[in-house]
Structure formats: structure tokens, C-alpha cells
N, C-alpha and C. Protein backbone atom coordinates (compact mmCIF):
# COMPACT_ATOMS: atom_id res chain seq x y z
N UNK A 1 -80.82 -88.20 30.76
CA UNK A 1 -81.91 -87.49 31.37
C UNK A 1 -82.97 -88.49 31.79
N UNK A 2 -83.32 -87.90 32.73
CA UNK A 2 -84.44 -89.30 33.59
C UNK A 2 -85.56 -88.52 33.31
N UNK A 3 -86.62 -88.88 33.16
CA UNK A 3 -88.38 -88.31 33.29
C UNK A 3 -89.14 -89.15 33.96
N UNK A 4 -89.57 -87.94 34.88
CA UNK A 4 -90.43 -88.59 36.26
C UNK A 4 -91.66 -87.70 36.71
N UNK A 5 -92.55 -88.63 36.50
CA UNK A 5 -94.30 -88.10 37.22
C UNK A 5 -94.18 -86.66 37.33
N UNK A 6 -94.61 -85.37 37.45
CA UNK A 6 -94.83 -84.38 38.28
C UNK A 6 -95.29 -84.53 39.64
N UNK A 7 -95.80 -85.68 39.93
CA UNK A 7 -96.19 -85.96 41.43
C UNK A 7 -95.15 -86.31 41.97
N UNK A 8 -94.07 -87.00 41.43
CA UNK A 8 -92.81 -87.10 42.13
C UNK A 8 -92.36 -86.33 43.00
N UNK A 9 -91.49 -86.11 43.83
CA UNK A 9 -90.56 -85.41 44.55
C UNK A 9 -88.97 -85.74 44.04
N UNK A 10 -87.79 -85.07 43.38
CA UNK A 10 -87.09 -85.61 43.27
C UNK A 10 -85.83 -84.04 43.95
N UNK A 11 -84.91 -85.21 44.66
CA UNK A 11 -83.92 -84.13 44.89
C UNK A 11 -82.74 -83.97 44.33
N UNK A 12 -82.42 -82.53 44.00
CA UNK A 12 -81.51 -82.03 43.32
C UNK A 12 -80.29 -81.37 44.16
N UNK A 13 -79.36 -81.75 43.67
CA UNK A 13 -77.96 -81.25 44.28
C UNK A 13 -77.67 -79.52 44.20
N UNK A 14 -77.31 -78.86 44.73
CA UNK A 14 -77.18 -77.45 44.62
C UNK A 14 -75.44 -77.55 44.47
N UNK A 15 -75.53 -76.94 43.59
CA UNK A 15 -73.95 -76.64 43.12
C UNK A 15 -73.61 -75.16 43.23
N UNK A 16 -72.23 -75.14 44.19
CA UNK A 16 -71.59 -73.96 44.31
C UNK A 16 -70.16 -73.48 43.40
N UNK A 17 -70.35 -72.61 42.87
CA UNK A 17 -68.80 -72.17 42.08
C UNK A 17 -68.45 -71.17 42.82
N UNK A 18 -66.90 -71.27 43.32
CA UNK A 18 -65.94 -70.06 43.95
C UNK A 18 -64.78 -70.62 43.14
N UNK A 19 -64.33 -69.13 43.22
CA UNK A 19 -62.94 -68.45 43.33
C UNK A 19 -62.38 -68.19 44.45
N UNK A 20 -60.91 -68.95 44.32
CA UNK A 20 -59.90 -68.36 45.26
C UNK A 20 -58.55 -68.09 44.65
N UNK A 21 -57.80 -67.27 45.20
CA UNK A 21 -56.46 -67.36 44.99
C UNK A 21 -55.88 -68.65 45.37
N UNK A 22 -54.75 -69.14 44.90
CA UNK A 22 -53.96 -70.33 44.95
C UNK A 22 -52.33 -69.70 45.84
N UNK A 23 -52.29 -69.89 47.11
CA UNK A 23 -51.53 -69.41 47.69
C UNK A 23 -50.01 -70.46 47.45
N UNK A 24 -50.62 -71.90 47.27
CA UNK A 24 -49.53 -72.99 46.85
C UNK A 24 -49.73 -74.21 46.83
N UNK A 25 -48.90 -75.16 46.57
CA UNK A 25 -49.89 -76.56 46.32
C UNK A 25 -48.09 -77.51 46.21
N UNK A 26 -48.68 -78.47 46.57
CA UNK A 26 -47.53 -79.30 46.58
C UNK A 26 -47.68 -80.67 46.04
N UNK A 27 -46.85 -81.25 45.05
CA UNK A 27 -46.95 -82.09 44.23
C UNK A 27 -46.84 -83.11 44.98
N UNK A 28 -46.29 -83.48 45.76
CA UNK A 28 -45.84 -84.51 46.75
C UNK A 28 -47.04 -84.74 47.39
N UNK A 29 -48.13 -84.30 47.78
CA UNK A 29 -48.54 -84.50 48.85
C UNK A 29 -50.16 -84.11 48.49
N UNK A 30 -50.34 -83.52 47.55
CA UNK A 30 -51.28 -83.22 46.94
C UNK A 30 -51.91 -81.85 47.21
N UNK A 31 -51.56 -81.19 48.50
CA UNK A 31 -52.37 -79.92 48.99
C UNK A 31 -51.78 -79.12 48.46
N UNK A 32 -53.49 -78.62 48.52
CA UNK A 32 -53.20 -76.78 48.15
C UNK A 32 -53.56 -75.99 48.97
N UNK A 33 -53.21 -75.03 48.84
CA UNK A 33 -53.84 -73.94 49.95
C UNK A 33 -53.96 -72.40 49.55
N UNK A 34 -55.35 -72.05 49.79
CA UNK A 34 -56.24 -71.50 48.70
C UNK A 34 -56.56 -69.65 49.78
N UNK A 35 -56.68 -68.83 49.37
CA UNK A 35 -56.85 -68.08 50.28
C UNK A 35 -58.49 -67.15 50.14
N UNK A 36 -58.83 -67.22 51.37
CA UNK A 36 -60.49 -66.95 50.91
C UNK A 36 -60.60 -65.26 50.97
N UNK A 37 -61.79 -65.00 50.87
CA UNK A 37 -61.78 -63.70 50.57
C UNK A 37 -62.15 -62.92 51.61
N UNK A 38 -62.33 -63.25 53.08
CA UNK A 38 -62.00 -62.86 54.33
C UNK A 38 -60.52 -62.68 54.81
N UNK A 39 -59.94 -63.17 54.03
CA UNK A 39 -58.07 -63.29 54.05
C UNK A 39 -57.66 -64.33 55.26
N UNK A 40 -58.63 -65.55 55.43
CA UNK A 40 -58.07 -67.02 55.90
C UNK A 40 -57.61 -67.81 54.86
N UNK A 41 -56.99 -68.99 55.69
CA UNK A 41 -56.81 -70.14 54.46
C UNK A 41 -57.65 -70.56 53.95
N UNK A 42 -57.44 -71.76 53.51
CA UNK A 42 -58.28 -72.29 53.05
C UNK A 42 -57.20 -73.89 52.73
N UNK A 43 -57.07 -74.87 53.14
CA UNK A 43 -56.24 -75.39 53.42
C UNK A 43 -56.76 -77.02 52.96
N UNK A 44 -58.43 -76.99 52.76
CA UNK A 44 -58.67 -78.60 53.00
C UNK A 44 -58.98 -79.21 51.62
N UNK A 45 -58.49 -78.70 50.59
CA UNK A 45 -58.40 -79.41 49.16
C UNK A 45 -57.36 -79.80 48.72
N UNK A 46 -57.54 -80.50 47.63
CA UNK A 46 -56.19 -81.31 46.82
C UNK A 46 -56.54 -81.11 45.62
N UNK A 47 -55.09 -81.39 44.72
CA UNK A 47 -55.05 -80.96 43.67
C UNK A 47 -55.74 -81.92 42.93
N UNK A 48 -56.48 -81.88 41.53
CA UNK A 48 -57.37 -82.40 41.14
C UNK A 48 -56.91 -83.66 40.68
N UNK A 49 -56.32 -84.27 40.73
CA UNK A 49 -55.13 -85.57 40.54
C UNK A 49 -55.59 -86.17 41.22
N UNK A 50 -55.45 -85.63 42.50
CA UNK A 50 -55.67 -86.74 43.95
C UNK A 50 -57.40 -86.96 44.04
N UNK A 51 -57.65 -88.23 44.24
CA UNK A 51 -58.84 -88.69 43.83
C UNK A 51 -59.44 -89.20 44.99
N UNK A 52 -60.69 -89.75 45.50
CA UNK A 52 -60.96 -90.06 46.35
C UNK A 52 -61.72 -91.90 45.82
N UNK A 53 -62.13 -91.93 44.16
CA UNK A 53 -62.21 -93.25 43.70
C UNK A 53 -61.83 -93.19 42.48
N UNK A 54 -61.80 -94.19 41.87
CA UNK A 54 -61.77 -93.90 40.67
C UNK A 54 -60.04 -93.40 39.90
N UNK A 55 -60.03 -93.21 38.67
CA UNK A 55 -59.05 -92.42 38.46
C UNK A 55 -59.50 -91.05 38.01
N UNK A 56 -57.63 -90.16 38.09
CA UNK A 56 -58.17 -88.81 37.72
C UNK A 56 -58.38 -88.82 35.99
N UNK A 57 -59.25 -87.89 35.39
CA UNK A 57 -59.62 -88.03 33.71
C UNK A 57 -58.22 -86.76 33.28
N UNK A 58 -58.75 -86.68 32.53
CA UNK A 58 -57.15 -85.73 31.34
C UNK A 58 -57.67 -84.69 31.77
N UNK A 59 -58.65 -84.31 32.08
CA UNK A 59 -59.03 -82.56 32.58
C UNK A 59 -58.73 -82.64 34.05
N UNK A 60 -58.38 -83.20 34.62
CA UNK A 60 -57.97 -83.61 36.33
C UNK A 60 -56.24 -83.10 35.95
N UNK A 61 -55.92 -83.79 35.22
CA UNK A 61 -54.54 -83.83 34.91
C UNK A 61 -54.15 -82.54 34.01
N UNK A 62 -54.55 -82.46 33.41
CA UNK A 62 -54.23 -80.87 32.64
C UNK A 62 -54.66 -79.49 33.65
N UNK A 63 -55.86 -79.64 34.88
CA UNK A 63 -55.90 -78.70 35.49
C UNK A 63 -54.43 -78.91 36.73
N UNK A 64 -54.31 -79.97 36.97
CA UNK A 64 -52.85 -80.04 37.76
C UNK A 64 -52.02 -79.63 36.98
N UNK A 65 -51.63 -79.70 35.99
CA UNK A 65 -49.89 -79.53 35.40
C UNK A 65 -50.11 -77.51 35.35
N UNK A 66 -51.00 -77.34 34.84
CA UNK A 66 -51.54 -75.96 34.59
C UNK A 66 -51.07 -74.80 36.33
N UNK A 67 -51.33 -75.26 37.18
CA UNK A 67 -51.83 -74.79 38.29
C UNK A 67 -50.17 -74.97 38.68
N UNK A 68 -49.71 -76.37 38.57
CA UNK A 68 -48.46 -76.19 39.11
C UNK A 68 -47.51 -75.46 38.36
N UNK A 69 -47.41 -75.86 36.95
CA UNK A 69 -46.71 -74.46 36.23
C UNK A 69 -46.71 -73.16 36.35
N UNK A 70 -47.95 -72.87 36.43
CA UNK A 70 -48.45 -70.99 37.04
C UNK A 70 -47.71 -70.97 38.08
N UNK A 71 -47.97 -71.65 39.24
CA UNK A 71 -47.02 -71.26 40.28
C UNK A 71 -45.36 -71.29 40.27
N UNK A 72 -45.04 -71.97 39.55
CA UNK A 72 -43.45 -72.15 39.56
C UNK A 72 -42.86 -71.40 38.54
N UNK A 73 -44.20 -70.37 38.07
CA UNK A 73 -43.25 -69.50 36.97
C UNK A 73 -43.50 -68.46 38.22
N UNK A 74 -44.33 -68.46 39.46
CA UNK A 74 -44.50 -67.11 39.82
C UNK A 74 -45.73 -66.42 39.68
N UNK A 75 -46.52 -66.74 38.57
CA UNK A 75 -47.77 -65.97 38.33
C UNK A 75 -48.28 -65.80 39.35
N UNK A 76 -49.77 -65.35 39.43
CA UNK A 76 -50.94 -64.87 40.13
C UNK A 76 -52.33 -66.38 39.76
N UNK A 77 -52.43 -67.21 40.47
CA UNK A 77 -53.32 -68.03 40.17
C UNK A 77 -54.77 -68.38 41.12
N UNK A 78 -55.53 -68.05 40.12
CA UNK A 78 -57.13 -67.95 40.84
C UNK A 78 -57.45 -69.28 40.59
N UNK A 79 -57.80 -70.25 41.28
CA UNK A 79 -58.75 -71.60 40.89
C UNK A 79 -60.20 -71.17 41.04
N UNK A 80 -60.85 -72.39 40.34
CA UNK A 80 -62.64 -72.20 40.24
C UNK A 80 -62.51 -73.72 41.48
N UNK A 81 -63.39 -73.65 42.47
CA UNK A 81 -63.93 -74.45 43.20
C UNK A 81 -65.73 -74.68 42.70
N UNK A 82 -65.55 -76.33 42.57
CA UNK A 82 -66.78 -76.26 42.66
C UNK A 82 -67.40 -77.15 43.33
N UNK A 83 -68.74 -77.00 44.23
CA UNK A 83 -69.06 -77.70 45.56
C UNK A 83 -70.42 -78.38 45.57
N UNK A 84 -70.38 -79.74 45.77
CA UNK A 84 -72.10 -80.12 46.01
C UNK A 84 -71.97 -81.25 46.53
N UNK A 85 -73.04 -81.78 47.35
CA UNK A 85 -73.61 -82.52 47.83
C UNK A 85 -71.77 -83.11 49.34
N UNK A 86 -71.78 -82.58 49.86
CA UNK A 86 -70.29 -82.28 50.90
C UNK A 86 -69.61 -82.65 49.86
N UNK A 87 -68.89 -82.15 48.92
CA UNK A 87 -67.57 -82.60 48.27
C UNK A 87 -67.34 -81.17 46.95
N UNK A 88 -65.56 -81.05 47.29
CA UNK A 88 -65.07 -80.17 46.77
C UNK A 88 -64.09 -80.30 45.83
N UNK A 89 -63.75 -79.84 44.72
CA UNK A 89 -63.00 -79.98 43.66
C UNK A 89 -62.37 -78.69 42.72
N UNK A 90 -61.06 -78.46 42.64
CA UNK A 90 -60.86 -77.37 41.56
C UNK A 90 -61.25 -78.28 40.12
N UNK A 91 -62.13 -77.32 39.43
CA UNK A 91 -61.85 -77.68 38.04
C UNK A 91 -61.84 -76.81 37.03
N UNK A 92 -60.99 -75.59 37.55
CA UNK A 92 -59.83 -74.80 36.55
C UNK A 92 -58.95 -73.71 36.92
N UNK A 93 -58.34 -73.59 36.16
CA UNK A 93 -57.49 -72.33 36.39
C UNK A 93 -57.04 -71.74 35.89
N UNK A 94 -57.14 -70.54 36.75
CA UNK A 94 -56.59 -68.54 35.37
C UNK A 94 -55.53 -68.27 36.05
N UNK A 95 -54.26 -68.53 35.52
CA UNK A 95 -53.08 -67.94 35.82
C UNK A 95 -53.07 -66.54 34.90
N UNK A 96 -52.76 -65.45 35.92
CA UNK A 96 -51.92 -63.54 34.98
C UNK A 96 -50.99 -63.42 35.61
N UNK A 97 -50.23 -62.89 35.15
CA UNK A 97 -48.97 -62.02 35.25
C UNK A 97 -48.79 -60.94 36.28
């Protein structure tokens, strides 16, 4: 935690959480494709593995194995998107029956 003047100005990131359905995702290649709630795609994310620096952490990797299992049993899988400062990421998922 940083502490700064009240005269300061400091800017803060606005963070968005959505839900989508998980229409499918491909291990190979990293995409998923997510369906929004207007009933378009949603086509321009990757699975949380695929990284842009850095490596992925064990919650990157446990939300991938998770997401791809749900689908290859068949389930119903909702991901959580979450969004700030231009950049997007699943970091979880509710597979039901």
C-alpha cells in the first residue's frame, strides 16, 4: 500500500468482472471462444496459460486444466472475465451439468 498527500491526484484502474459462457477453447492454440449475452462471439481471449510476459502462476494453470476438462466431459461452462486498464483475462470457472 502506497500513502500519498490528499493533494495528490492519483489514478486508479477500474476493474470489470463478466460472465460468459465458454462456447470452446483449444489447447493447441490457446483460444477460446466465449459467447456474450447479446448472443455474439466473443472470440479475442486465450486461455489463461497463454501469457503475454512473464510466466503463467498455478492459478493460470489450474483455471486451464479446469475449463478444458468441463468441456471435454460436455458440461455447461461459465468463465469470470476480468478487465482493466485494455487487458483481459479469465480467472475462473463454474462448470454444471
Amino acid at each position: 500500500e502506497d500513502l500519498c498527500p490528499t493533494c495528490h491526484n492519483l489514478d486508479v484502474p477500474f476493474v470489470k468482472r463478466t460472465e460468459y459462457q465458454c462456447l470452446s477453447a483449444d489447447e493447441d492454440t490457446g483460444e477460446v471462444s466465449l459467447l456474450m449475452e447479446d448472443g455474439s462471439l466473443k472470440d479475442d481471449l486465450n486461455l489463461p496459460t497463454v501469457v503475454n510476459v512473464g510466466e503463467p502462476t498455478e492459478e493460470d494453470k489450474k483455471c486451464t486444466s479446469e475449463l478444458l476438462a468441463a468441456l471435454g466431459d460436455g458440461k455447461t461452462v461459465t468463465v469470470v472475465v476480468q478487465s482493466a486498464c485494455g487487458e483481459e483475462k479469465i480467472i475462473q470457472v463454474k462448470a454444471t451439468d
